[in-house]
C-alpha atoms as a PDB file:
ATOM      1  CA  UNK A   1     131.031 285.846  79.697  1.00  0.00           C
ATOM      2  CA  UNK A   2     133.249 282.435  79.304  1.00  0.00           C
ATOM      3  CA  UNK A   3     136.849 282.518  76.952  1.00  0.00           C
ATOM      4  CA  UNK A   4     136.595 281.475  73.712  1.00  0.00           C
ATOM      5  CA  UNK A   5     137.683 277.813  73.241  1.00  0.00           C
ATOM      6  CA  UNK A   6     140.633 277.114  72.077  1.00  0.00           C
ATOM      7  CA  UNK A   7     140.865 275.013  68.799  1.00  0.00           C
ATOM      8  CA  UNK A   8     143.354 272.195  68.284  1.00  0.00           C
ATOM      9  CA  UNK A   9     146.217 274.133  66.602  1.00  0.00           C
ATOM     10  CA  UNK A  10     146.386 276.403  69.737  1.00  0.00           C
ATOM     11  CA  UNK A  11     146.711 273.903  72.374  1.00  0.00           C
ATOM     12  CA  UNK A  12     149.511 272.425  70.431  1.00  0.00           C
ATOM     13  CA  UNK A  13     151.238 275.943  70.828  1.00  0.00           C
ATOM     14  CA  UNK A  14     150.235 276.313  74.042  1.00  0.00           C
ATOM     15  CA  UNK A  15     151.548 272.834  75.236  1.00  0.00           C
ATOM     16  CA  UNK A  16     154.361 272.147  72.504  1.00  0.00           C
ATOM     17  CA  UNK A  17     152.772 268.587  71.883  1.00  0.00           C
ATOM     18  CA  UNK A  18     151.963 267.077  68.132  1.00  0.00           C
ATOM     19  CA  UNK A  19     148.208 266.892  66.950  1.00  0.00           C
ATOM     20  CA  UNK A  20     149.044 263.208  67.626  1.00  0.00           C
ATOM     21  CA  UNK A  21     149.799 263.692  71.097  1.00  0.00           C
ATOM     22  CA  UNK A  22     146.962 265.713  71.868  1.00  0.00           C
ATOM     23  CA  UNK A  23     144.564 263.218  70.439  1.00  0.00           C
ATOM     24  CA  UNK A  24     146.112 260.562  72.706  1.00  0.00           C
ATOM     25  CA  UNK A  25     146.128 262.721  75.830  1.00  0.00           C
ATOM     26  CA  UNK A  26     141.810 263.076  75.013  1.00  0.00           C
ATOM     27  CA  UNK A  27     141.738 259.393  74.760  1.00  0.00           C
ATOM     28  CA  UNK A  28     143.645 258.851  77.931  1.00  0.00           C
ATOM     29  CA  UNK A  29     141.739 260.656  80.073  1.00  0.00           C
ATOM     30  CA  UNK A  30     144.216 263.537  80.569  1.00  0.00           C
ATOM     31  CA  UNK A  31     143.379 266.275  78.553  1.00  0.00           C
ATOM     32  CA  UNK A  32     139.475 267.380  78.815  1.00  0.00           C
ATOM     33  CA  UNK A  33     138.117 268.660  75.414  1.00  0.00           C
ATOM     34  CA  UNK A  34     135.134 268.995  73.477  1.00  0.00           C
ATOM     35  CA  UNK A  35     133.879 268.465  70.039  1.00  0.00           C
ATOM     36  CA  UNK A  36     131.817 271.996  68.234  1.00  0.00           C
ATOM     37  CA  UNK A  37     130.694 270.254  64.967  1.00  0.00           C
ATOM     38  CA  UNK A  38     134.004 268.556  63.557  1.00  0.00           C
ATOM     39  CA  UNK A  39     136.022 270.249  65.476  1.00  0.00           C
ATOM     40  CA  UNK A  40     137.422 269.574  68.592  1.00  0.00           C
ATOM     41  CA  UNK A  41     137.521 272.983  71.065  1.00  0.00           C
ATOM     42  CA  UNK A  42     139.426 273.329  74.562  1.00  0.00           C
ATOM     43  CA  UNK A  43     138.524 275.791  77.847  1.00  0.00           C
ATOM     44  CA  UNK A  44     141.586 277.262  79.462  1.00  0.00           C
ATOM     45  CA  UNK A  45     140.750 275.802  82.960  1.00  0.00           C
ATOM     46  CA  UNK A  46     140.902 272.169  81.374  1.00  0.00           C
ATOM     47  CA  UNK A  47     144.420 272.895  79.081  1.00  0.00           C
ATOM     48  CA  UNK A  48     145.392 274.825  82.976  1.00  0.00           C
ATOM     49  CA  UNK A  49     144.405 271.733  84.531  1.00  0.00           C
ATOM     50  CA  UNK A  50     146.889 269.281  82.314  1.00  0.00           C
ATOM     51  CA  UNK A  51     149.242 271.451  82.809  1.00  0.00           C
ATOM     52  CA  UNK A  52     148.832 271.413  86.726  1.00  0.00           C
ATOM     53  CA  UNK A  53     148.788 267.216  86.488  1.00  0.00           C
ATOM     54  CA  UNK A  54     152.413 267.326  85.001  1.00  0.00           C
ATOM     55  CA  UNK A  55     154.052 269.694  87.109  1.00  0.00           C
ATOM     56  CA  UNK A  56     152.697 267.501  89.748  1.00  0.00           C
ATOM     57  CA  UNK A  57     153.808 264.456  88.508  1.00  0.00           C
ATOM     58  CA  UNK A  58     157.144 266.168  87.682  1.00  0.00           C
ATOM     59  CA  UNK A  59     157.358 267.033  91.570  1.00  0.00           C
ATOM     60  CA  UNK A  60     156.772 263.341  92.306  1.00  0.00           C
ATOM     61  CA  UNK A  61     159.321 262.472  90.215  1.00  0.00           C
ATOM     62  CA  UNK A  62     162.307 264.771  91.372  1.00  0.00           C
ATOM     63  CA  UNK A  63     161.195 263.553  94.996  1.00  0.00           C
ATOM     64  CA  UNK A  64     161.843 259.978  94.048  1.00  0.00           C
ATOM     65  CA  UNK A  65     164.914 260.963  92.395  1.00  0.00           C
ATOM     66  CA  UNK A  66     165.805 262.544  95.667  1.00  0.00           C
ATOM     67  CA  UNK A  67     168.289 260.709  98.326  1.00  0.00           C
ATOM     68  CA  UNK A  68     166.846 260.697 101.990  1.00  0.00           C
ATOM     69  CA  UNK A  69     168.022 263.241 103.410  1.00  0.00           C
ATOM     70  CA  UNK A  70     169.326 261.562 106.733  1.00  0.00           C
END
């Protein structure tokens, strides 16, 4: 049997991030969610998956930040 879906409020305490935010993640691609009736719903492997993308592209980030090590 799958997890129950997360709703909207709960990925905002999950991830810290506005309704706004969320909404704009959907649109962009980075966020995967689905709409139940009105409502728009969330699986833990897609809110695990975002959540994977920025601790990647945080790594990428500190690496660029990095001097060569020479």
């Amino acid at each position: 049997m799958a997890d129950k879906p997360f709703n909207i409020k709960q990925v905002q305490e999950i991830l810290g991030l506005s309704e706004r935010t969320i909404f704009r993640l959907i649109k962009d691609g980075e966020l995967k969610g689905f709409k139940a009736g009105r409502e728009w719903r969330f699986e833990q492997k897609d809110i695990d998956a975002y959540i994977a993308l920025q601790r990647k592209k945080a790594e990428e980030e500190l690496q660029r930040k990095e001097p060569d090590a020479a």
